[in-house]
C-alpha atoms as a PDB file:
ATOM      1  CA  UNK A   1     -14.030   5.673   7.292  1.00  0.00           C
ATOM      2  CA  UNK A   2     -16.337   8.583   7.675  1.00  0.00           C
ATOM      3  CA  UNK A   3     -19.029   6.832   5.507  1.00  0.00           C
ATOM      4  CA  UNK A   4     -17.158   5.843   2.593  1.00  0.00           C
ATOM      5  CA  UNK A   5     -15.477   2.968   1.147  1.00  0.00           C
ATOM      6  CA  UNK A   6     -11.357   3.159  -0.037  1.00  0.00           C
ATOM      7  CA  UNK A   7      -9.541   0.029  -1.693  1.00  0.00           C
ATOM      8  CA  UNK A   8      -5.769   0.056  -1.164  1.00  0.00           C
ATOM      9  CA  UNK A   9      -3.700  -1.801  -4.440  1.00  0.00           C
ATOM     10  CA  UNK A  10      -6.315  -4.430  -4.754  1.00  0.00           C
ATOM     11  CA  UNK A  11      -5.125  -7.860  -6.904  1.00  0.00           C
ATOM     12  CA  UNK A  12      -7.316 -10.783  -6.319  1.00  0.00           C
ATOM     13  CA  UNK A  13      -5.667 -12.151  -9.857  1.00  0.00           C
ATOM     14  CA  UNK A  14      -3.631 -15.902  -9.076  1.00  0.00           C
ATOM     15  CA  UNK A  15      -0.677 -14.378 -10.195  1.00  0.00           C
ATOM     16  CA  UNK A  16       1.074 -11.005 -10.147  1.00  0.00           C
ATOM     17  CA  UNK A  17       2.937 -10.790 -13.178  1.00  0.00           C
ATOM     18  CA  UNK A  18       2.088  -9.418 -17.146  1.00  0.00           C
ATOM     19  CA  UNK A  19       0.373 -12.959 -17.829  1.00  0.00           C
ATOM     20  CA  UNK A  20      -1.542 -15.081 -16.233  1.00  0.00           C
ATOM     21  CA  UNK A  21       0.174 -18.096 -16.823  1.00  0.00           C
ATOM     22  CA  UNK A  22       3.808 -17.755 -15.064  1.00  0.00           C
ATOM     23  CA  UNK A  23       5.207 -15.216 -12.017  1.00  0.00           C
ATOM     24  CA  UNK A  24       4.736 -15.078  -8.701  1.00  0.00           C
ATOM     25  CA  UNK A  25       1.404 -17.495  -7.619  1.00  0.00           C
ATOM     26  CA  UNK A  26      -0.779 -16.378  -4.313  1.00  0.00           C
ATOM     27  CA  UNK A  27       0.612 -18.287  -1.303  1.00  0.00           C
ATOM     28  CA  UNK A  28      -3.234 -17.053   0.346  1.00  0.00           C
ATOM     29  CA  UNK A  29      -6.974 -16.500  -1.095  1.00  0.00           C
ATOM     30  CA  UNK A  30      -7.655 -12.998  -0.703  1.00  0.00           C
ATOM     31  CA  UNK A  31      -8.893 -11.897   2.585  1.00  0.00           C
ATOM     32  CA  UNK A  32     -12.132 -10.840   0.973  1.00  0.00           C
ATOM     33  CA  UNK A  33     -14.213 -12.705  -1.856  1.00  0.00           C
ATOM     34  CA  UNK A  34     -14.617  -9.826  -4.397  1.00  0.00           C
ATOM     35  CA  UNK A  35     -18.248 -10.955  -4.333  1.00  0.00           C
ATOM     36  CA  UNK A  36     -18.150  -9.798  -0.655  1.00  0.00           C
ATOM     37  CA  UNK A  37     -16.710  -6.611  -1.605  1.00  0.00           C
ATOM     38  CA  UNK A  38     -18.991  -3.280  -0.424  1.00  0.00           C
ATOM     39  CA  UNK A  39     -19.692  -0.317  -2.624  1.00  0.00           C
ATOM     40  CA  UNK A  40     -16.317   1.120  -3.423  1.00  0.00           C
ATOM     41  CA  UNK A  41     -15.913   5.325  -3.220  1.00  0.00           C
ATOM     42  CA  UNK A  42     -12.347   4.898  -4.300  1.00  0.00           C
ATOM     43  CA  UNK A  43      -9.310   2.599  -5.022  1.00  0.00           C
ATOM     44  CA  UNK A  44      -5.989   4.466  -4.773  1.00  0.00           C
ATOM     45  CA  UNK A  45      -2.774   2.663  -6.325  1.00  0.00           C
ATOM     46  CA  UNK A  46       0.299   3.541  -5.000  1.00  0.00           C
ATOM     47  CA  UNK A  47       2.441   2.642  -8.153  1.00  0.00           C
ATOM     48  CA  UNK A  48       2.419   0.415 -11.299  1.00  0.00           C
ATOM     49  CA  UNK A  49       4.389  -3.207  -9.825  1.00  0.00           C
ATOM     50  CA  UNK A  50       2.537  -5.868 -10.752  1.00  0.00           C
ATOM     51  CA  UNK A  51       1.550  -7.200  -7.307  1.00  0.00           C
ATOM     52  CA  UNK A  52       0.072  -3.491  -6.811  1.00  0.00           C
ATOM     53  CA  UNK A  53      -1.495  -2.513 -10.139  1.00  0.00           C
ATOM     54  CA  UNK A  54      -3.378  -5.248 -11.428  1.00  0.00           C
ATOM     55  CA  UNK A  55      -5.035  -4.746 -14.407  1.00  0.00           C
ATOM     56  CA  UNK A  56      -7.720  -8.116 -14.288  1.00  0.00           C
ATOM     57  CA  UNK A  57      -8.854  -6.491 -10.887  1.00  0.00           C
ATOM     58  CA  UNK A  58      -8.715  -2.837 -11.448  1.00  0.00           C
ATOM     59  CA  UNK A  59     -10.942  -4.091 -14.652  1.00  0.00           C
ATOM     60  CA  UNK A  60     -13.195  -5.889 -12.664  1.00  0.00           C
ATOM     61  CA  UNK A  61     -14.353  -3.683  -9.979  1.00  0.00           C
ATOM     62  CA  UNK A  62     -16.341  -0.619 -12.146  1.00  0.00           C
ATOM     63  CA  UNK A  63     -15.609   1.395  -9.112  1.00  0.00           C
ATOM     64  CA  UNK A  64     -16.345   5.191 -10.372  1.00  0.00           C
ATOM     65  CA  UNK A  65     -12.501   6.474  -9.079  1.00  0.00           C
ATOM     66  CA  UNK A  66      -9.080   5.844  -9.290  1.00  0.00           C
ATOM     67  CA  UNK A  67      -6.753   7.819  -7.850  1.00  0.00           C
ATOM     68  CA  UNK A  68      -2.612   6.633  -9.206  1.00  0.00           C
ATOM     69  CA  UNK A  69       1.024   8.731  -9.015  1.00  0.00           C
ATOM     70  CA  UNK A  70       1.637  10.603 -12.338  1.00  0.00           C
ATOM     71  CA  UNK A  71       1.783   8.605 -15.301  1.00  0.00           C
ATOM     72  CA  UNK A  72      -0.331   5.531 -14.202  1.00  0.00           C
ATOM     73  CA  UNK A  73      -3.632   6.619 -15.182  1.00  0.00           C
ATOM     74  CA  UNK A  74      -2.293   6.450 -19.011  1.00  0.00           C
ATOM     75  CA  UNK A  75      -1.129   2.328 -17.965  1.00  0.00           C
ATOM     76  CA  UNK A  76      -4.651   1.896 -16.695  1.00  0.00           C
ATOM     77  CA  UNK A  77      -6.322   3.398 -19.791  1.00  0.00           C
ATOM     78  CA  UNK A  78      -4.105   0.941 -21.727  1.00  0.00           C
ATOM     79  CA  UNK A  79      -5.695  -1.310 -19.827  1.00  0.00           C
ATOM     80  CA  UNK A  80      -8.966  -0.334 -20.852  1.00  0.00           C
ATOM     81  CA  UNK A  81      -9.015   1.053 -17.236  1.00  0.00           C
ATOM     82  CA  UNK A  82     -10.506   4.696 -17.950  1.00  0.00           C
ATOM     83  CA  UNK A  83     -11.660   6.220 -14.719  1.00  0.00           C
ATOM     84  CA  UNK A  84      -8.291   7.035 -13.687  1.00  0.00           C
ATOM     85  CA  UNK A  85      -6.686  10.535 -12.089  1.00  0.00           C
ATOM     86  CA  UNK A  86      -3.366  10.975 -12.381  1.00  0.00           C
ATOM     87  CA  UNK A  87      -2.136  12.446  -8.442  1.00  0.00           C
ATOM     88  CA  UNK A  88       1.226  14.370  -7.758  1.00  0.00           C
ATOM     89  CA  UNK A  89       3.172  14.181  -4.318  1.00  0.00           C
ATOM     90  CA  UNK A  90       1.135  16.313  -1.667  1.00  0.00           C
ATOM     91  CA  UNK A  91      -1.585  16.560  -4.306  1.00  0.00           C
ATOM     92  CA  UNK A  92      -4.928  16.618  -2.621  1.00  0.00           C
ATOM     93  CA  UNK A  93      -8.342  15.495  -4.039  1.00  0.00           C
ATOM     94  CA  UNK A  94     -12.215  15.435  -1.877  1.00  0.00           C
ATOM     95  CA  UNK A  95     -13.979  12.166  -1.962  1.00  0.00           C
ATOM     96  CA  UNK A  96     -16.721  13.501   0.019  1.00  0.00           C
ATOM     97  CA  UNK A  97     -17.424  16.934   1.635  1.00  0.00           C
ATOM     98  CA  UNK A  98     -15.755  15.741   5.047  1.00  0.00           C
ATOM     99  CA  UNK A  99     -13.301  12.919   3.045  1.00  0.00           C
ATOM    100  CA  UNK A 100      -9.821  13.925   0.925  1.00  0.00           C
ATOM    101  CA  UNK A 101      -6.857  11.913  -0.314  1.00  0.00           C
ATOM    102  CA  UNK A 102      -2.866  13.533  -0.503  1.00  0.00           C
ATOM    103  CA  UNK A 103      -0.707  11.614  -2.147  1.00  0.00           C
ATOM    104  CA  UNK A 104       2.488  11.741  -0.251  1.00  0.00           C
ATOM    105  CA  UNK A 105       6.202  10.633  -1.384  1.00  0.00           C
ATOM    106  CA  UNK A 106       7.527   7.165  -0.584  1.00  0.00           C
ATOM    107  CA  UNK A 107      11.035   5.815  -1.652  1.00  0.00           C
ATOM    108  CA  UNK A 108      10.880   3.224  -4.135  1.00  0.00           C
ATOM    109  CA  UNK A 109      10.912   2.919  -7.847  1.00  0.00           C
ATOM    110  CA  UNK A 110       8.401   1.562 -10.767  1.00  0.00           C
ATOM    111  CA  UNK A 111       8.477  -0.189 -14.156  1.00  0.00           C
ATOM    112  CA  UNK A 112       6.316  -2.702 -15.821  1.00  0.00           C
ATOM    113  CA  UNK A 113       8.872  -3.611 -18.221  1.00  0.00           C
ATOM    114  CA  UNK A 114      12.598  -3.524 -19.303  1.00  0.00           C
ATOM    115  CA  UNK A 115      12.528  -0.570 -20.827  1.00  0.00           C
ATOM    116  CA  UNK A 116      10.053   1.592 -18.646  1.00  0.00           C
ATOM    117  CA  UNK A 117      12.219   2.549 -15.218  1.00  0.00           C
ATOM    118  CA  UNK A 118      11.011   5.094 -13.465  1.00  0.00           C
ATOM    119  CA  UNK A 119       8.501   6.095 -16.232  1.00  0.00           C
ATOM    120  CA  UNK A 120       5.604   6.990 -13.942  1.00  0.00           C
ATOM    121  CA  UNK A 121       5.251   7.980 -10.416  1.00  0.00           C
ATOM    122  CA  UNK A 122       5.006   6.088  -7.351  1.00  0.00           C
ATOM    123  CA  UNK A 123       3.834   6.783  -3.348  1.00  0.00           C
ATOM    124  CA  UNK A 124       1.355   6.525  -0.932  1.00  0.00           C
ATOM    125  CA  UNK A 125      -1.594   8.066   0.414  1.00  0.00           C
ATOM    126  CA  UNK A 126      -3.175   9.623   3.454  1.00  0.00           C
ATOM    127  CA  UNK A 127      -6.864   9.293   3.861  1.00  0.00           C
ATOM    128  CA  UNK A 128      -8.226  12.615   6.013  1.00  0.00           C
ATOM    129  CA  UNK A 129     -11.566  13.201   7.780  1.00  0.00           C
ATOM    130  CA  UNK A 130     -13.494  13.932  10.916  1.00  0.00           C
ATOM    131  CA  UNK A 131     -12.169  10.432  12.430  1.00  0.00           C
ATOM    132  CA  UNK A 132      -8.267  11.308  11.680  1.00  0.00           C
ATOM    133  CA  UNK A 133      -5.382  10.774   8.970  1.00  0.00           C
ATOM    134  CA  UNK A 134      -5.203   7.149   7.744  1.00  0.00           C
ATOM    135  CA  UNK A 135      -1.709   6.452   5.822  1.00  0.00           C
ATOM    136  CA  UNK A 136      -1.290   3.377   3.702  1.00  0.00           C
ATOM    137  CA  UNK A 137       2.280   3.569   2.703  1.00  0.00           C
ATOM    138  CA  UNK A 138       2.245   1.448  -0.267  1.00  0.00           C
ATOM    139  CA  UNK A 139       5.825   0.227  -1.207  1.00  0.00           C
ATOM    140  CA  UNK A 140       8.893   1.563   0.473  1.00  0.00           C
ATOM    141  CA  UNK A 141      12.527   1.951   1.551  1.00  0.00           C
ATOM    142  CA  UNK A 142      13.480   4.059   4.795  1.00  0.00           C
ATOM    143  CA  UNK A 143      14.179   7.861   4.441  1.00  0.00           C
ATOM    144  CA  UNK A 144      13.071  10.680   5.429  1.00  0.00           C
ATOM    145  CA  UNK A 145       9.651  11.407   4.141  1.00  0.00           C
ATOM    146  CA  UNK A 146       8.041   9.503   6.854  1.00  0.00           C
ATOM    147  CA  UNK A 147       8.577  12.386   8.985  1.00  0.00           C
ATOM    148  CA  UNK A 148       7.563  15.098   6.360  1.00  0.00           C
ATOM    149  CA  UNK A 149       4.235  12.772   6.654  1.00  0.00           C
ATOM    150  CA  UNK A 150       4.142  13.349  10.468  1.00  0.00           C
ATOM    151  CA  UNK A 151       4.545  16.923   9.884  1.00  0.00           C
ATOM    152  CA  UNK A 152       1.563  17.574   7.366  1.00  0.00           C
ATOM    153  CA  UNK A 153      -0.640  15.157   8.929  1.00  0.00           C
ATOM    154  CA  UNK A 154      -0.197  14.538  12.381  1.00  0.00           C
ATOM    155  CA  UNK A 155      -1.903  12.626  14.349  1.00  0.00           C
ATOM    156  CA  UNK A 156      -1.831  10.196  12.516  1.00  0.00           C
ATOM    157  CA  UNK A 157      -4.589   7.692  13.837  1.00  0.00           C
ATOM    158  CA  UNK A 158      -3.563   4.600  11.813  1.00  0.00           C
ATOM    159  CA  UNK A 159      -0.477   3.887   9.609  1.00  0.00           C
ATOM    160  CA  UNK A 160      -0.805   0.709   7.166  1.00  0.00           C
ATOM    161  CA  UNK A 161       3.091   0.070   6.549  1.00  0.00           C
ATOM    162  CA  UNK A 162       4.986  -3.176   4.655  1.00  0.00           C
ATOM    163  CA  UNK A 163       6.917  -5.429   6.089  1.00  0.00           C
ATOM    164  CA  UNK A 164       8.248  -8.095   3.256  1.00  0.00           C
ATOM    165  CA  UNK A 165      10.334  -8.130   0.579  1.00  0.00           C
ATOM    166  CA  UNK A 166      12.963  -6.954   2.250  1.00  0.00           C
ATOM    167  CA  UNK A 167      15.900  -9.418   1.652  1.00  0.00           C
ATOM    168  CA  UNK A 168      18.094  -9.544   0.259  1.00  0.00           C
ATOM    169  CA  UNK A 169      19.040  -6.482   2.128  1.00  0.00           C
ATOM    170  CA  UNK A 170      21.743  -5.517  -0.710  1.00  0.00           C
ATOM    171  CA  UNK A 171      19.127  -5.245  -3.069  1.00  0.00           C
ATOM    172  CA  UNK A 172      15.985  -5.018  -1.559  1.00  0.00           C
ATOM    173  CA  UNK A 173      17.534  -1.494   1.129  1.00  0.00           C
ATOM    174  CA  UNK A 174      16.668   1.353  -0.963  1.00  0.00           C
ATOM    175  CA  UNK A 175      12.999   0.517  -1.791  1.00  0.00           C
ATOM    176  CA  UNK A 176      11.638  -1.934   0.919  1.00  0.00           C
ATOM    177  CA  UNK A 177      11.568  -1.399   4.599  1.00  0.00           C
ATOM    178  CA  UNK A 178      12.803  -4.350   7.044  1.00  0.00           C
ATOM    179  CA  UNK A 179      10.042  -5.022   9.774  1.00  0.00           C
ATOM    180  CA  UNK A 180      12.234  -3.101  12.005  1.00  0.00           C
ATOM    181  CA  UNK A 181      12.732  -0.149  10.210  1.00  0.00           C
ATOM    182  CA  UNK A 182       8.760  -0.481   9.584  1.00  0.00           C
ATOM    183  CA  UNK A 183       8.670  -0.302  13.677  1.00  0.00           C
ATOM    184  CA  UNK A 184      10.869   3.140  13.240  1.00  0.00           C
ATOM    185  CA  UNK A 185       8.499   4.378  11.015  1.00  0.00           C
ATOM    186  CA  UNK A 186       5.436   4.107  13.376  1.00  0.00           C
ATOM    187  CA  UNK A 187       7.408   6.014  15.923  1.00  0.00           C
ATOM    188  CA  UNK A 188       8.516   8.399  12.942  1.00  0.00           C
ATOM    189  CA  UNK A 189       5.172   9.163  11.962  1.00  0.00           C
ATOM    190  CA  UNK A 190       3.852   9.059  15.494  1.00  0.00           C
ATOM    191  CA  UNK A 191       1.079   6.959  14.716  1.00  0.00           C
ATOM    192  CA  UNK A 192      -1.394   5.757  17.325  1.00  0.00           C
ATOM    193  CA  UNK A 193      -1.686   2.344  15.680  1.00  0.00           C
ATOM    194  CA  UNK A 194      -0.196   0.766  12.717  1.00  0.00           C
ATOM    195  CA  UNK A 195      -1.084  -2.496  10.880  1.00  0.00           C
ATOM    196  CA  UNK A 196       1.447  -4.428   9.075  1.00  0.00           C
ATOM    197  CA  UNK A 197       0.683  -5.134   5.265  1.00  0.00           C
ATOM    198  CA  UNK A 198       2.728  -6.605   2.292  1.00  0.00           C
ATOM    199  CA  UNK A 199       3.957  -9.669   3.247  1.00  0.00           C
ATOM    200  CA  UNK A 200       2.353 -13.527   3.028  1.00  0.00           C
ATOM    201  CA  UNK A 201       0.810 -13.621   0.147  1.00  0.00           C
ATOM    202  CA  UNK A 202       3.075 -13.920  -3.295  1.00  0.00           C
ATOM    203  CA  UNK A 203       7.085 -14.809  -2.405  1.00  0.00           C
ATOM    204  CA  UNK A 204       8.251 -11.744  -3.757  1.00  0.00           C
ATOM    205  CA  UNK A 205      12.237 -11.651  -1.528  1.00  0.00           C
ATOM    206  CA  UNK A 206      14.267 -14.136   0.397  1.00  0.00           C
ATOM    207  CA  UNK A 207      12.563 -13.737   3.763  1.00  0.00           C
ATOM    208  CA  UNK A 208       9.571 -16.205   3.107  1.00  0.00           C
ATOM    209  CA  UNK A 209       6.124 -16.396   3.677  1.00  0.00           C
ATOM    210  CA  UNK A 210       6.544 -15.964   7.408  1.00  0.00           C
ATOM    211  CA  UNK A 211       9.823 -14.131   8.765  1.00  0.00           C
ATOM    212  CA  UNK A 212       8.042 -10.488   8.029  1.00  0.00           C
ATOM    213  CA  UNK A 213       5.764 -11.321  10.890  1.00  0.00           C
ATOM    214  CA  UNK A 214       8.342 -13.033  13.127  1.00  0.00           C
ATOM    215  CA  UNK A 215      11.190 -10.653  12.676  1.00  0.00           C
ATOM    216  CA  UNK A 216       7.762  -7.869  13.419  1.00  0.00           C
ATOM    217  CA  UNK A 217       7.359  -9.269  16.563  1.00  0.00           C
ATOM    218  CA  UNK A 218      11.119  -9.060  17.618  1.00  0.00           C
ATOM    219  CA  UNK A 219      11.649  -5.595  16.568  1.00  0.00           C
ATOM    220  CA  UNK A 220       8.643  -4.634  18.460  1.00  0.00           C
ATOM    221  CA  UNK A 221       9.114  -6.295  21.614  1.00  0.00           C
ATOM    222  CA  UNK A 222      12.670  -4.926  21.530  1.00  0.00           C
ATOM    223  CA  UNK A 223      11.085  -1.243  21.936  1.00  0.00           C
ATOM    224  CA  UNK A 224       8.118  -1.785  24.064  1.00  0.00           C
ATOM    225  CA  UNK A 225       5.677  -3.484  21.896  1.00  0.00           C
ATOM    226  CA  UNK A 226       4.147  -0.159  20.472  1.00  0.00           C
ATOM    227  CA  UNK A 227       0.815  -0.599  19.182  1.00  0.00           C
ATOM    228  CA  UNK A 228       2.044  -1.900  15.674  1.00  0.00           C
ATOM    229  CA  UNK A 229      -0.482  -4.655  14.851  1.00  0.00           C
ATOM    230  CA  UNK A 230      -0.293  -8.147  13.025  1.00  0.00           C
ATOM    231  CA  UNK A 231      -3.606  -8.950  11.659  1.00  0.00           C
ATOM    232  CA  UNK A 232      -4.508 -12.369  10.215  1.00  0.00           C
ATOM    233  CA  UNK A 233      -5.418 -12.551   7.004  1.00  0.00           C
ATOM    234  CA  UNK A 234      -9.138 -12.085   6.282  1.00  0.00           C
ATOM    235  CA  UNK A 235      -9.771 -10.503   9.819  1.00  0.00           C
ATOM    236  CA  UNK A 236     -11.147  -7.153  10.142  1.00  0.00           C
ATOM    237  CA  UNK A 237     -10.196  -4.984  12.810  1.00  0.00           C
ATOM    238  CA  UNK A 238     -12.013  -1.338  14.234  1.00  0.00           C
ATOM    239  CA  UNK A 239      -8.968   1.303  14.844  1.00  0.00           C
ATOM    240  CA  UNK A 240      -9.287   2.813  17.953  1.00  0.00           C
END
């Protein structure tokens, strides 16, 4: 976008989970060998889950920035991950002359342990320059900060929102969005075009490998079939 490169939570580790050798296993190769990867400008992580802030990765890809919610670049440096920067909600930070990154709130939660709840900061991220506002949501429940989003940053030319994890609904509501509710948010944020992330690759609720894209598909066809797009994995696609 605008001549550089942004990674979004990138884990191309088998597993997400504190060892390599049990957890969650990748239902999917990543889209992308990390051979194939181009120069990076930036990777943002949106909080410090496992499936989102991957350590092997993050030590892998010597890109020269990190951007991470409060308290996440200390995890990374822990990690012998040292070219972190610590972001606050609505904090802003230039890539380039013409490219910034805000942070911006999301509902959800964090901890990489028992005893670490809530310790450090989670949320997502618009990307801003002379093409429009990119939004990668990271993780998150409904509420209202989609349309604080809208306000700050609108138009919004593409939103990147989840759509798994989301049952069971009695424990899965406050921090994960069902593909419906994801289908509220594009209208929310008034997005021109959204792409649906988070789902199909490690089984991390009850609604499979597949539903997230099914029950997508319903909810959008049930108000009009906005512009909120299901891309296959490993596809690249040019936002209008």
């Amino acid at each position: 976008m605008d001549g550089v490169n942004v990674l979004t939570d990138p884990i191309w580790s088998e597993r997400c989970s504190p060892v390599s050798f049990a957890g969650p296993r990748r239902h999917r190769p990543p889209g992308l060998r990390f051979e194939d990867l181009p120069p990076l400008d930036a990777v943002l992580v949106s909080h410090s889950h496992y499936d989102h802030l991957d350590l092997p990765t993050l030590r892998r890809l010597q890109t020269p920035r990190i951007y991470a919610p409060l308290g996440n670049a200390a995890i990374l440096a822990r990690g012998n991950v040292r070219n972190a920067t610590d972001l606050d909600w609505w904090q802003s930070v230039r890539l380039t002359d013409r490219v910034t990154i805000t942070l911006v709130p999301a509902q959800h939660f964090c901890n990489r342990a028992i005893s670490d709840r809530d310790a450090t900061l989670w949320g997502g991220f618009v990307i801003s320059g002379p093409s429009g506002n990119a939004y990668f949501a990271g993780d998150t429940g409904w509420a209202g900060h989609f349309a604080k989003i809208a306000e700050r940053f609108k138009p919004i030319r593409v939103a990147m929102l989840p759509i798994g994890a989301y049952l069971p609904r009695w424990f899965m509501r406050p921090v994960h969005v069902t593909p419906r509710e994801a289908v509220d948010a594009h209208f929310a944020l008034g997005a021109r075009t959204s792409i649906a992330m988070h789902y199909g690759t490690f089984q991390l609720g009850d609604d499979g490998y597949e539903e997230p894209a099914h029950d997508l598909r319903a909810a959008a066809g049930a108000r009009g079939n906005p512009p909120v797009l299901i891309v296959e994995h490993g596809i690249g696609v040019d936002v209008p």
